[in-house]
N, C-alpha and C. Protein backbone atom coordinates (compact mmCIF):
# COMPACT_ATOMS: atom_id res chain seq x y z
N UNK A 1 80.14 52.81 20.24
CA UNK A 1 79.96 51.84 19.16
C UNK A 1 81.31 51.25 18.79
N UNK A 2 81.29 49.78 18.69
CA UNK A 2 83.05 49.15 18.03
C UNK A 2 83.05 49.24 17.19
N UNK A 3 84.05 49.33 16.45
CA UNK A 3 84.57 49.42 15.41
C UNK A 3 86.11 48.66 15.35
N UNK A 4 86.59 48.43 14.19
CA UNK A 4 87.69 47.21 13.59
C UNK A 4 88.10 47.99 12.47
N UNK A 5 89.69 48.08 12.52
CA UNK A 5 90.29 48.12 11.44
C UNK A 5 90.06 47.56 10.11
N UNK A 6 90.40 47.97 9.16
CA UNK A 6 90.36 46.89 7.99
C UNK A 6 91.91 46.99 7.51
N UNK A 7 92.54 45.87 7.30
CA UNK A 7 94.19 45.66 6.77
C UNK A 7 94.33 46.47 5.24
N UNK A 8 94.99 47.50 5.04
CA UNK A 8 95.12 47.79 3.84
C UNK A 8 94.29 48.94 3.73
N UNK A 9 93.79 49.04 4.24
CA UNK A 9 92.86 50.68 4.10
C UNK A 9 92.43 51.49 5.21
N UNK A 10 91.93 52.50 5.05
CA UNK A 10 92.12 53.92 6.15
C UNK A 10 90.56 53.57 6.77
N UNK A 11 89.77 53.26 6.10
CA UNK A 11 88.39 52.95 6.72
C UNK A 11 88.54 51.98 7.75
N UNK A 12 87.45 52.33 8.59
CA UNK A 12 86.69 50.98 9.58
C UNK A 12 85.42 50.44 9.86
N UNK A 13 85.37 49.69 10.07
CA UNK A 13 84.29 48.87 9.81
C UNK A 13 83.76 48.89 11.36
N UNK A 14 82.63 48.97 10.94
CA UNK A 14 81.10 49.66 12.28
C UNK A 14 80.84 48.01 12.59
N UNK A 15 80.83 47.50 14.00
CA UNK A 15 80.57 46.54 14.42
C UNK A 15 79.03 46.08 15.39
N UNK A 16 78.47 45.54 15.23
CA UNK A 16 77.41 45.57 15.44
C UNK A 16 77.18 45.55 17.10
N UNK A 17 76.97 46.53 18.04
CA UNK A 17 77.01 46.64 19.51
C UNK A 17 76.56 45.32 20.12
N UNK A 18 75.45 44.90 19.78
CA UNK A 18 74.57 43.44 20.51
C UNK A 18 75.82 42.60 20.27
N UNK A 19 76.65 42.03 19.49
CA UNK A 19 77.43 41.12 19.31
C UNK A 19 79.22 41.17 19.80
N UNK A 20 79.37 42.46 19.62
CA UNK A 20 80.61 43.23 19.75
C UNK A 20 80.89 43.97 21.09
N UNK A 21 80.04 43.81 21.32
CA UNK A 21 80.12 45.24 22.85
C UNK A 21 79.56 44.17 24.46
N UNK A 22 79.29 43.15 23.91
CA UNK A 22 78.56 42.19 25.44
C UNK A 22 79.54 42.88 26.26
N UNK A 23 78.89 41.93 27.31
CA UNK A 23 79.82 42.12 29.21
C UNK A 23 80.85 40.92 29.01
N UNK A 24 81.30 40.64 29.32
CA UNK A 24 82.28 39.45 29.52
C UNK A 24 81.72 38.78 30.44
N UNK A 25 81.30 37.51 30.42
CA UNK A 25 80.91 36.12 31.03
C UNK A 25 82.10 35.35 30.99
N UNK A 26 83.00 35.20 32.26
CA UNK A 26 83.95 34.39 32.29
C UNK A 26 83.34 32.77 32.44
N UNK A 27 82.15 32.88 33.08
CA UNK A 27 81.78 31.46 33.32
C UNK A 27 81.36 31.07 31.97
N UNK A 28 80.59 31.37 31.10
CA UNK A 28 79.69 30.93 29.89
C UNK A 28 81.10 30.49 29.23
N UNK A 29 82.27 31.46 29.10
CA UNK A 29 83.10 31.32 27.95
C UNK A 29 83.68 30.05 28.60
N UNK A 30 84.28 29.67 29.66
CA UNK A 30 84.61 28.53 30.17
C UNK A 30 83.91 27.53 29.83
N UNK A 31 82.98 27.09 30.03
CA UNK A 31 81.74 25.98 29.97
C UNK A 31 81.79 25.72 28.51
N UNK A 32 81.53 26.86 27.72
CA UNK A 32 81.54 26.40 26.04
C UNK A 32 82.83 26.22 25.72
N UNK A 33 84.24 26.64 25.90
CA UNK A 33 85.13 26.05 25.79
C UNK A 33 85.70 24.80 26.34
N UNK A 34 85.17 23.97 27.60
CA UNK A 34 85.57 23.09 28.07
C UNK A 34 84.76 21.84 27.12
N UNK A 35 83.71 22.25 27.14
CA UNK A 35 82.42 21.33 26.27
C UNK A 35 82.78 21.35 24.93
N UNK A 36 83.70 22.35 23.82
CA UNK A 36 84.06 21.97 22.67
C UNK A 36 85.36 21.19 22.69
N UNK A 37 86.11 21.83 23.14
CA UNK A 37 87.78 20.93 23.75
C UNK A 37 87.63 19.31 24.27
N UNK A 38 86.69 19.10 25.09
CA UNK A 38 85.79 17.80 25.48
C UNK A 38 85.41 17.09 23.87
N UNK A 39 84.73 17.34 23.28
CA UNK A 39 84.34 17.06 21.97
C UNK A 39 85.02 16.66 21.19
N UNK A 40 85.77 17.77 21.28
CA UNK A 40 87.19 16.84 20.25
C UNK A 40 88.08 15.85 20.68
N UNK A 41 87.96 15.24 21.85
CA UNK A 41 88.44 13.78 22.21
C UNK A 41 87.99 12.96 21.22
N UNK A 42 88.59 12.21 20.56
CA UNK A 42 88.91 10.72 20.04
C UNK A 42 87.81 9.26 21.04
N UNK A 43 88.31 9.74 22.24
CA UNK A 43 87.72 8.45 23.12
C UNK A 43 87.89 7.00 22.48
N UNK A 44 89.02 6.76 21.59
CA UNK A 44 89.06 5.71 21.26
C UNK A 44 90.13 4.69 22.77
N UNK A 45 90.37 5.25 23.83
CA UNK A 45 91.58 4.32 24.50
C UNK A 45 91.26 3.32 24.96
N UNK A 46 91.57 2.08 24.75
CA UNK A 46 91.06 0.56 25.51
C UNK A 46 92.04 0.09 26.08
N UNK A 47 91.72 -0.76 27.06
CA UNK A 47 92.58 -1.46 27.79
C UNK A 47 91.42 -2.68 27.67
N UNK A 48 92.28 -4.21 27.92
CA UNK A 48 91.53 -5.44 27.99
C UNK A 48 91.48 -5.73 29.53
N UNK A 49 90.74 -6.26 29.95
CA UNK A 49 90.46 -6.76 31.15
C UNK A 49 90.79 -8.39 31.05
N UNK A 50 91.15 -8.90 32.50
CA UNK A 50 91.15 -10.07 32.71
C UNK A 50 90.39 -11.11 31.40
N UNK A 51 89.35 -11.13 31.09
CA UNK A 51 88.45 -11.71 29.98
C UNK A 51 88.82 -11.54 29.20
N UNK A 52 89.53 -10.58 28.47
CA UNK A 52 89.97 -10.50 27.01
C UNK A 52 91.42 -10.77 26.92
N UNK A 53 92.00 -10.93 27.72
CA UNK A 53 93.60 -11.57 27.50
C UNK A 53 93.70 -12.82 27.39
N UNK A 54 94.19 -13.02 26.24
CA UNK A 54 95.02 -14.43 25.56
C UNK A 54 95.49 -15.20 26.66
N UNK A 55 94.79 -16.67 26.49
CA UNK A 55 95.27 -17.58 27.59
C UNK A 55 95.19 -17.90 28.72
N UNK A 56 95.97 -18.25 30.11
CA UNK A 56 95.28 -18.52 30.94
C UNK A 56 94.17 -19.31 31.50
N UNK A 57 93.94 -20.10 30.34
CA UNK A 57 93.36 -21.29 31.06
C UNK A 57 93.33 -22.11 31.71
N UNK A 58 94.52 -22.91 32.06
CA UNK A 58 94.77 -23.27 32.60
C UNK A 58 95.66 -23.02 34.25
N UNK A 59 95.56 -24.01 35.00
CA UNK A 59 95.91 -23.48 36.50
C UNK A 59 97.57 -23.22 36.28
N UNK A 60 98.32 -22.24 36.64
CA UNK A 60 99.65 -22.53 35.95
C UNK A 60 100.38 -23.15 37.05
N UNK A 61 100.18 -23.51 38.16
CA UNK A 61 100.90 -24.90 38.80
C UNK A 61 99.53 -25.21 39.88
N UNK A 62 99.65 -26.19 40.85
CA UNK A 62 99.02 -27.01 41.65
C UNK A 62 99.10 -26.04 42.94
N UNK A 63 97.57 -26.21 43.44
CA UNK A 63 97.56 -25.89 44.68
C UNK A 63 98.14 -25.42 45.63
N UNK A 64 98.83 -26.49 46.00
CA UNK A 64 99.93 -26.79 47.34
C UNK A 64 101.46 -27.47 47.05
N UNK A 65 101.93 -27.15 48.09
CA UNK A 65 103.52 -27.94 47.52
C UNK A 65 104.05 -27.51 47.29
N UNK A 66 103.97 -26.43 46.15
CA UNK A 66 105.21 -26.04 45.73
C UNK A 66 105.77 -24.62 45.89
N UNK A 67 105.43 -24.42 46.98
CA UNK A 67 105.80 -23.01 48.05
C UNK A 67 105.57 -22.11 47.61
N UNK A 68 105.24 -21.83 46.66
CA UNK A 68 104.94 -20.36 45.76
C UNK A 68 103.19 -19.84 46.60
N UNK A 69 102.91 -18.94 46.06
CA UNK A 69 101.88 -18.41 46.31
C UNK A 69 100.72 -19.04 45.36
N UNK A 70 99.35 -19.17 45.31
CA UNK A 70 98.51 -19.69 45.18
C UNK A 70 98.22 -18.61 43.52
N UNK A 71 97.82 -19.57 42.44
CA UNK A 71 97.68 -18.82 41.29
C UNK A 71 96.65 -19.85 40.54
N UNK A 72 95.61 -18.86 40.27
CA UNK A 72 94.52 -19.40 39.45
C UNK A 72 94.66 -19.26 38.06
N UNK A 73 95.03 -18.09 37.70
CA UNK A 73 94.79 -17.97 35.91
C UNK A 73 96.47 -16.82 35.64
N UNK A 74 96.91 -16.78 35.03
CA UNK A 74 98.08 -16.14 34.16
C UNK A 74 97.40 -14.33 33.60
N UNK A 75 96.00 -15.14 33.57
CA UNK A 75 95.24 -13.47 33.02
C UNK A 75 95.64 -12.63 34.09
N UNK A 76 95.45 -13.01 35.48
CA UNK A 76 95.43 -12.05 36.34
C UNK A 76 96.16 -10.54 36.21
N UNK A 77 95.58 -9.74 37.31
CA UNK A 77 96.21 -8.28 36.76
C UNK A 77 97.28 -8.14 37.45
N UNK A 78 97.48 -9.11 38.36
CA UNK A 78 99.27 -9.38 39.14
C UNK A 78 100.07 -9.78 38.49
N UNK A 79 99.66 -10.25 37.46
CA UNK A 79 100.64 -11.17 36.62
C UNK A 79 101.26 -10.17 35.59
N UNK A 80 102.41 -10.03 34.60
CA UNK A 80 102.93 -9.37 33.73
C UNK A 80 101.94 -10.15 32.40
N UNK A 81 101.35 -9.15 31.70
CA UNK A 81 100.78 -9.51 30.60
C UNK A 81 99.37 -9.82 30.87
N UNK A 82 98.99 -9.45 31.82
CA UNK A 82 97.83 -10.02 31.91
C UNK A 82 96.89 -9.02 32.34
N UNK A 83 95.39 -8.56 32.79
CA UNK A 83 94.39 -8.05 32.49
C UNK A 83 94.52 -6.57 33.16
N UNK A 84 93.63 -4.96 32.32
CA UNK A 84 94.21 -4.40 33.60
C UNK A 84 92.71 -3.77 34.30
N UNK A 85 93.12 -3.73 35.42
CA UNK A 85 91.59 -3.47 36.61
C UNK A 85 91.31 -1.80 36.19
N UNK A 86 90.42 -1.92 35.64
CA UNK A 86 89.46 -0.12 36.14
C UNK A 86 89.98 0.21 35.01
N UNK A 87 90.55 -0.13 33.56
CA UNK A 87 91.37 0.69 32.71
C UNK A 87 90.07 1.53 31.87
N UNK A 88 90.63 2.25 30.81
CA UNK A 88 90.18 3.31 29.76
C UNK A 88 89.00 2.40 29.06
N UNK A 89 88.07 2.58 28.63
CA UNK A 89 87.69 1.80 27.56
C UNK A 89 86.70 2.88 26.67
N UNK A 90 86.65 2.48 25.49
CA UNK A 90 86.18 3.62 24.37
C UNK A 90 84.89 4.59 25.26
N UNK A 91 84.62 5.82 24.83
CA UNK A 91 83.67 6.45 25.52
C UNK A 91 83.60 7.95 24.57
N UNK A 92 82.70 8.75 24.91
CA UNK A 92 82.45 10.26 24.40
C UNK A 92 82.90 11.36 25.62
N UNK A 93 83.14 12.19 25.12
CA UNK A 93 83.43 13.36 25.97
C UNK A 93 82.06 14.47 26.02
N UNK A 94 81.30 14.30 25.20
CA UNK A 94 80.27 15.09 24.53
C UNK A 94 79.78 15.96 26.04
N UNK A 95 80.25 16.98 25.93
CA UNK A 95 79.26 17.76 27.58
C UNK A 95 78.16 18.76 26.61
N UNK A 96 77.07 18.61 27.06
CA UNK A 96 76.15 19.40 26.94
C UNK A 96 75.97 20.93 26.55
N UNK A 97 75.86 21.76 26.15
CA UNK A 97 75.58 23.24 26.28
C UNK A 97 74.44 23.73 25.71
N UNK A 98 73.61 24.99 26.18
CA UNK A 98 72.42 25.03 25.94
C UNK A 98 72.92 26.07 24.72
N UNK A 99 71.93 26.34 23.49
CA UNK A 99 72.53 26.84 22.29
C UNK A 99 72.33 28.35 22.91
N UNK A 100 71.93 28.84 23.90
CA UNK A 100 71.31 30.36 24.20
C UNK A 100 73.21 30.70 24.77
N UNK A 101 73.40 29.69 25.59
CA UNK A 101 74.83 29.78 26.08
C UNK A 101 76.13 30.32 25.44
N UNK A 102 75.85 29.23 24.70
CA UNK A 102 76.35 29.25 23.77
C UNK A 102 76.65 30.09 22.41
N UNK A 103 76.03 31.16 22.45
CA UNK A 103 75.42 32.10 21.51
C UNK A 103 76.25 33.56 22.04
N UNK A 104 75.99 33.71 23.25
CA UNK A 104 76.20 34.30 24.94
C UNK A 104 77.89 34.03 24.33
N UNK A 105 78.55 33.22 25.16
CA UNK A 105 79.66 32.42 24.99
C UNK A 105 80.31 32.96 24.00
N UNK A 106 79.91 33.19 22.52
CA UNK A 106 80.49 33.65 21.46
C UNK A 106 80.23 35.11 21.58
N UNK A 107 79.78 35.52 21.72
CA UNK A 107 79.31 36.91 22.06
C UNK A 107 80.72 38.09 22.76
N UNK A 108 80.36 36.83 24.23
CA UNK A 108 81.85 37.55 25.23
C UNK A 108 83.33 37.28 24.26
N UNK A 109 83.33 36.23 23.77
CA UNK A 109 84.96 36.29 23.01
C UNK A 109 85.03 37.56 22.16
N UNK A 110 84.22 37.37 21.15
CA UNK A 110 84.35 38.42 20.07
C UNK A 110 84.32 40.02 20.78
N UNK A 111 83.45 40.36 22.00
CA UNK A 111 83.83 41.24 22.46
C UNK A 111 84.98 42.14 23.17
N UNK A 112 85.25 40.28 23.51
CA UNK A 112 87.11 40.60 24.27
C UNK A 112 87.68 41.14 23.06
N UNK A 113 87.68 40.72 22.28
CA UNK A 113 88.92 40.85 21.27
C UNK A 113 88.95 42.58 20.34
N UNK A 114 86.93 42.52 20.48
CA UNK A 114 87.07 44.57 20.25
C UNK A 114 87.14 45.28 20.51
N UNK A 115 87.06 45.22 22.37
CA UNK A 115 87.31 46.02 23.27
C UNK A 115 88.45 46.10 23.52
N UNK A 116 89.90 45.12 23.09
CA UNK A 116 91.08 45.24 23.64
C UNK A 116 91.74 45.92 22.09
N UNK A 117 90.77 45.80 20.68
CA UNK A 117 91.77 46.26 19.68
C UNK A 117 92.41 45.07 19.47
N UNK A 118 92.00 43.97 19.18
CA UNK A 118 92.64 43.11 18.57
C UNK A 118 92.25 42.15 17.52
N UNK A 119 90.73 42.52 16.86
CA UNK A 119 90.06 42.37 15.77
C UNK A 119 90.15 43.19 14.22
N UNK A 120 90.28 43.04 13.61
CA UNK A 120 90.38 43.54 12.37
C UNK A 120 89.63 42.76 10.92
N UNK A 121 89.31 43.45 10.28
CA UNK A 121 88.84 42.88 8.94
C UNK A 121 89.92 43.21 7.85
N UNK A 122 90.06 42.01 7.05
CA UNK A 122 90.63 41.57 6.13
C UNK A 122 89.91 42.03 4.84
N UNK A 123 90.64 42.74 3.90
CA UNK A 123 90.30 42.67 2.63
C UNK A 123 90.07 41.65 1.20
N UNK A 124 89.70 40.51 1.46
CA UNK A 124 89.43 39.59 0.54
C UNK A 124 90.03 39.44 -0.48
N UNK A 125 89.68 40.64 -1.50
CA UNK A 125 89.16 40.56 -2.68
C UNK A 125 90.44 41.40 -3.30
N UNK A 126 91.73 41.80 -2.17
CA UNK A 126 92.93 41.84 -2.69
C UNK A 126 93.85 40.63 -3.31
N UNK A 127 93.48 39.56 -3.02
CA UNK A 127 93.80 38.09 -3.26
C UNK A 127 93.17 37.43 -4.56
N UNK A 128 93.66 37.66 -5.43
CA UNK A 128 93.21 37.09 -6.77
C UNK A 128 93.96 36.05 -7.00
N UNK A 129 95.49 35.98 -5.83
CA UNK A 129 95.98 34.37 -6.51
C UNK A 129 96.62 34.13 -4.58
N UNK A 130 96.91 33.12 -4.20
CA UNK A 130 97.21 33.23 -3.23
C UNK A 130 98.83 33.24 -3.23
N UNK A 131 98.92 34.24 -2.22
CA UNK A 131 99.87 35.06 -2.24
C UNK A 131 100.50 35.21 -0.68
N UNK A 132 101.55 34.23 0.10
CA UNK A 132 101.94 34.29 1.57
C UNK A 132 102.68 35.61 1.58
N UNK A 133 103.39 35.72 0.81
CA UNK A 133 104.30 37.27 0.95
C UNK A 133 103.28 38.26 1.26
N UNK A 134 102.11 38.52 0.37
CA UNK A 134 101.31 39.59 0.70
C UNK A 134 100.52 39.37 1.98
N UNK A 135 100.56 38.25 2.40
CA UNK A 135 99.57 38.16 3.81
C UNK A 135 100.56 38.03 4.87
N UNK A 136 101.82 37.75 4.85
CA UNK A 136 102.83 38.48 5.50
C UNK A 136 103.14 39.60 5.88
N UNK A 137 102.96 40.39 5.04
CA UNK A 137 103.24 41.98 4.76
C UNK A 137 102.29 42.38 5.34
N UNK A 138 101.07 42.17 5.40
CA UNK A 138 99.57 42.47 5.89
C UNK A 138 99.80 42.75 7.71
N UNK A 139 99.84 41.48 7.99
CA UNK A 139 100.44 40.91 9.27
C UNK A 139 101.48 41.78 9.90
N UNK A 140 102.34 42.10 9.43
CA UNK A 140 103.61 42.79 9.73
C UNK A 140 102.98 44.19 9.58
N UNK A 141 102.17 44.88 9.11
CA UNK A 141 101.37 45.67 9.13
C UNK A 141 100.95 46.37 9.92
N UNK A 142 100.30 45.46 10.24
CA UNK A 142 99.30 45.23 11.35
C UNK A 142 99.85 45.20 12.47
N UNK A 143 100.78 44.54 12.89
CA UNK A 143 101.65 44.35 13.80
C UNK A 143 101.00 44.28 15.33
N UNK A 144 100.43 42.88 15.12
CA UNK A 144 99.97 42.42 16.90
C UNK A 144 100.67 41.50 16.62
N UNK A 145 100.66 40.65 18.18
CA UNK A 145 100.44 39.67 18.78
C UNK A 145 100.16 38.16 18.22
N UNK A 146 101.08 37.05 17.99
CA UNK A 146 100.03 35.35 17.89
C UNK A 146 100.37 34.78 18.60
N UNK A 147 99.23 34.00 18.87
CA UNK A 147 98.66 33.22 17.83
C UNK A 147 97.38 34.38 17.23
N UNK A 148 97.50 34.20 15.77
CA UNK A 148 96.68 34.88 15.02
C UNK A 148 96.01 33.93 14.57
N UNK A 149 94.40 33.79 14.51
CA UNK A 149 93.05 33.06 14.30
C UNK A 149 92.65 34.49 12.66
N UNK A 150 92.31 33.29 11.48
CA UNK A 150 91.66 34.08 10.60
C UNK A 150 90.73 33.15 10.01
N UNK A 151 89.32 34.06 10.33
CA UNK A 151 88.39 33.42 10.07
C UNK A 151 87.91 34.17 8.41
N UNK A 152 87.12 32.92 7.62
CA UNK A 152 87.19 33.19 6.56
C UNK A 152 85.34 32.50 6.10
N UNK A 153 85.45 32.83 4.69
CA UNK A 153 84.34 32.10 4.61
C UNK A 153 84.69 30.97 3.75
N UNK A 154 83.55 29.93 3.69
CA UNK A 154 84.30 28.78 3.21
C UNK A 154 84.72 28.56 1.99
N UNK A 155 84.17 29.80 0.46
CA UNK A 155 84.61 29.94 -1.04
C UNK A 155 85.52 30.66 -0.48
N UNK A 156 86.64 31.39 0.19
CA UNK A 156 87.40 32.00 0.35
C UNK A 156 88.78 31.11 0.28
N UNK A 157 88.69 30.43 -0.84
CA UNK A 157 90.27 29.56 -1.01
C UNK A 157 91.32 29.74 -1.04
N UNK A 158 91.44 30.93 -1.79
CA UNK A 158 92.46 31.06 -2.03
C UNK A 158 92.99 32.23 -0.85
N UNK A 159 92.36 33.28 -0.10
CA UNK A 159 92.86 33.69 1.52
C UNK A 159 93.74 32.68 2.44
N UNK A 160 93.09 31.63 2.21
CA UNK A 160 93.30 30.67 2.82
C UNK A 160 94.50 29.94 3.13
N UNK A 161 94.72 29.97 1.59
CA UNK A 161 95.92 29.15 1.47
C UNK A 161 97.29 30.14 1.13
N UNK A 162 97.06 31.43 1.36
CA UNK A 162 97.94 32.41 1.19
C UNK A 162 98.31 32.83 2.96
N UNK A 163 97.61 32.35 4.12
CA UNK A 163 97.67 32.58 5.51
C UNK A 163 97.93 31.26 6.19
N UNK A 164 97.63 30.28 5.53
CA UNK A 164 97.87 28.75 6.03
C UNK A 164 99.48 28.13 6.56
N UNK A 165 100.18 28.88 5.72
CA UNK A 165 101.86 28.56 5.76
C UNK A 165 102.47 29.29 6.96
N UNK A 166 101.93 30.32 7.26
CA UNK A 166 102.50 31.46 8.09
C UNK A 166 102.64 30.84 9.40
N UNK A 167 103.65 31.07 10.43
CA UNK A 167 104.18 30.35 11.45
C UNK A 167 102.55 31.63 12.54
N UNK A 168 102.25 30.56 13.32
CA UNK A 168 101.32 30.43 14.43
C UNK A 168 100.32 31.39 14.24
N UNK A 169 99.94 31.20 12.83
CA UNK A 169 98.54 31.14 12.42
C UNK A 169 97.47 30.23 11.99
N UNK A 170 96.51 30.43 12.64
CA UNK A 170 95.19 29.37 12.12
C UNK A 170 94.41 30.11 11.32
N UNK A 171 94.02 29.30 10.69
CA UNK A 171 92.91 29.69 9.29
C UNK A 171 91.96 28.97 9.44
N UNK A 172 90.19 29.54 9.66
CA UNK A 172 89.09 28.37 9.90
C UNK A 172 88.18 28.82 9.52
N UNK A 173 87.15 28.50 9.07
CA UNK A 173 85.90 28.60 7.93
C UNK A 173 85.06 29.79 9.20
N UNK A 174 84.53 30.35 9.52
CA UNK A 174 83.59 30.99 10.41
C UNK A 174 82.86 30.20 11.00
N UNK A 175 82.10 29.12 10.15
CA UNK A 175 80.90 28.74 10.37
C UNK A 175 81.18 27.07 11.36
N UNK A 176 82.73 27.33 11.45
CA UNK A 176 83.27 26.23 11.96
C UNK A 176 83.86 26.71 13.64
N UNK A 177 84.51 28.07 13.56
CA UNK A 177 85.06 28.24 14.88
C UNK A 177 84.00 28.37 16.09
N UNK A 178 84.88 28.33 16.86
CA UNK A 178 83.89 27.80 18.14
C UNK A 178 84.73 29.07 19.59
N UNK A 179 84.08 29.09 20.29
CA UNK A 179 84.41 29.95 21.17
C UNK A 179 85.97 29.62 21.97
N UNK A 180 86.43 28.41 21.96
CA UNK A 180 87.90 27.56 22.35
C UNK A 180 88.09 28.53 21.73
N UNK A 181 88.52 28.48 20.12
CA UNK A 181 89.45 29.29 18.76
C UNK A 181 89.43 30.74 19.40
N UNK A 182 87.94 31.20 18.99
CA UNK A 182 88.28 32.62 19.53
C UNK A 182 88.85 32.96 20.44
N UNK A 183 88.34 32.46 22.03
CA UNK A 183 88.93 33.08 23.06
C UNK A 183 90.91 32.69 22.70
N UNK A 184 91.02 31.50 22.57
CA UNK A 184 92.51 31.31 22.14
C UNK A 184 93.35 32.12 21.79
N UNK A 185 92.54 33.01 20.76
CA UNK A 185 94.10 33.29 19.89
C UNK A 185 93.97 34.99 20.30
N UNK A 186 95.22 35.20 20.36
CA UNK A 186 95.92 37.02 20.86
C UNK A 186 94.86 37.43 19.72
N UNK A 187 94.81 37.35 18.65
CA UNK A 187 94.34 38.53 17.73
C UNK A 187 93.04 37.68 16.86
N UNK A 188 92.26 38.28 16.21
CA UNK A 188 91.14 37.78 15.11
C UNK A 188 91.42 39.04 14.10
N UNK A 189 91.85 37.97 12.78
CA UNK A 189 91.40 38.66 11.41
C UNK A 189 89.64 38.13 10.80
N UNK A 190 88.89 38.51 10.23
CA UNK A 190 87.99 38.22 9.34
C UNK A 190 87.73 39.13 8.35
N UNK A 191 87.47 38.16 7.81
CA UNK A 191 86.56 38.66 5.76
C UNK A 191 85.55 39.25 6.28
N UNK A 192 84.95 39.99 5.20
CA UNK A 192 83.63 41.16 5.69
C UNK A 192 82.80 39.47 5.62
N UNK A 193 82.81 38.83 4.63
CA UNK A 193 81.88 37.39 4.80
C UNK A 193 81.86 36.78 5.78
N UNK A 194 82.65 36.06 6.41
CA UNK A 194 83.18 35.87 7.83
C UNK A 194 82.58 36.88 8.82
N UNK A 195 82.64 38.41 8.92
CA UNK A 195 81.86 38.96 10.10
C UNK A 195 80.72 38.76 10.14
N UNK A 196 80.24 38.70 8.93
CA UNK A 196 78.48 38.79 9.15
C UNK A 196 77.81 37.62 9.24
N UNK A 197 79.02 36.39 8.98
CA UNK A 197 78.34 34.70 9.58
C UNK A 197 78.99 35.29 11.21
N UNK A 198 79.61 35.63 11.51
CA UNK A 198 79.73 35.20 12.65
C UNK A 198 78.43 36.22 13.89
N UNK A 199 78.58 37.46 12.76
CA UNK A 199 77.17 38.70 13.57
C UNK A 199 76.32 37.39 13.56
N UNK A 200 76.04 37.03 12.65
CA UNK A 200 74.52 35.79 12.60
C UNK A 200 74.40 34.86 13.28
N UNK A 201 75.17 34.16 13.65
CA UNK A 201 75.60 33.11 14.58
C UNK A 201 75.24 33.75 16.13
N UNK A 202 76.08 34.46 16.25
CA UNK A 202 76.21 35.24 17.88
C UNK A 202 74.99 35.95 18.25
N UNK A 203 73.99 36.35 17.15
CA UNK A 203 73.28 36.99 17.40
C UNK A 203 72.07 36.28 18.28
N UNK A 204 71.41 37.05 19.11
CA UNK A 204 70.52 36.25 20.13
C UNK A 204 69.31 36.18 18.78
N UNK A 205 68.42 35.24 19.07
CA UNK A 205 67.27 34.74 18.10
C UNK A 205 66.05 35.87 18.78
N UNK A 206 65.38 36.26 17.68
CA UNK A 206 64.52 37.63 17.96
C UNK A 206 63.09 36.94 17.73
N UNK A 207 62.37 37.04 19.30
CA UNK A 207 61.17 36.27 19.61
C UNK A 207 59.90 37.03 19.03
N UNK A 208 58.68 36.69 18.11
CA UNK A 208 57.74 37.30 17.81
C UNK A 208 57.05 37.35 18.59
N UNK A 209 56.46 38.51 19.08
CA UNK A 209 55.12 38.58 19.85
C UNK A 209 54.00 38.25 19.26
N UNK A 210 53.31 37.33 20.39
CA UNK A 210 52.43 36.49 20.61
C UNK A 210 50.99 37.47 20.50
């Protein structure tokens, strides 16, 4: 059965086997990380083509005669300033994933990270004002590895902003990280709130018999 430290106290916290203990799926975790990383493209890049460049209407010299090479429009994509062939134009990155995968996917991260000892739960409710020195001290504590990922829940403000300052740490709502984050970072802190969105999330959906 896994189990996770908790920062600040001698107890540990019992991790739920179905969510904590999977096999490792190198392929699933790939696929859902390429497909969220994909997602977060912008896709705003344009380039104008021949048609949308200023000018060029006219022939910029005659036919024949005047020894140069033959030129129809200034737009051209030979020309400096003028159109470009095959370029970027706005688009989505959006790749597909099936939510079972995906579920799977989160499953294998969070397991990497309890099987190697590099998960822990955070005490919350030591934070009555936010406080970087004390979540420093925590850290130094603790003493792994970052990039350090701390997942939180989303009334958890003031955690937040007491771990936010700290050099190559991320701070992200639970209900927001995605399997990229997890597999990413050397270590995972979470709030007992935070484990049990994320048990819920990861957990496979339990089919009624028919």
């Amino acid at each position: 059965m896994a189990e996770a430290p908790t920062l600040g106290a001698a107890e540990r916290v019992t991790l739920d086997d179905a969510v904590f203990g999977a096999v490792f799926n190198a392929a699933l975790v790939h696929e859902s990380a390429v497909a969220e990383l994909a997602a977060r493209r912008r896709g705003t890049h344009s380039t104008r083509t021949r048609g949308m460049v200023r000018g060029g209407g006219a022939k910029p010299w005659r036919q024949k005669g005047t020894g140069r090479a033959r030129a129809g429009s200034s737009r051209s994509p030979l020309w400096t300033g003028g159109g470009t062939v095959f370029g970027p134009s706005p688009r989505h990155y959006t790749v597909k994933v099936n939510r079972k995968a995906r579920r799977a996917a989160l499953r294998s991260a969070l397991s990497v990270h309890a099987g190697r000892g590099s998960l822990a739960v955070l005490d919350a409710d030591a934070y009555e004002t936010p406080s970087t020195q004390l979540a420093a001290r925590a850290l130094r504590e603790w003493d792994q590895p970052r990039p350090l990922l701390v997942l939180l829940d989303q009334q958890e403000a003031i955690v937040a902003k007491s771990f936010r300052n700290l050099r190559r740490v991320s701070v992200l709502p639970a209900s927001e990280a995605g399997v990229a984050d997890v597999i990413g970072a050397a270590c995972l802190l979470v709030s007992p709130t935070a484990l049990e969105a994320l048990t819920a999330r990861a957990s496979a959906p339990v089919r009624e018999a028919r």
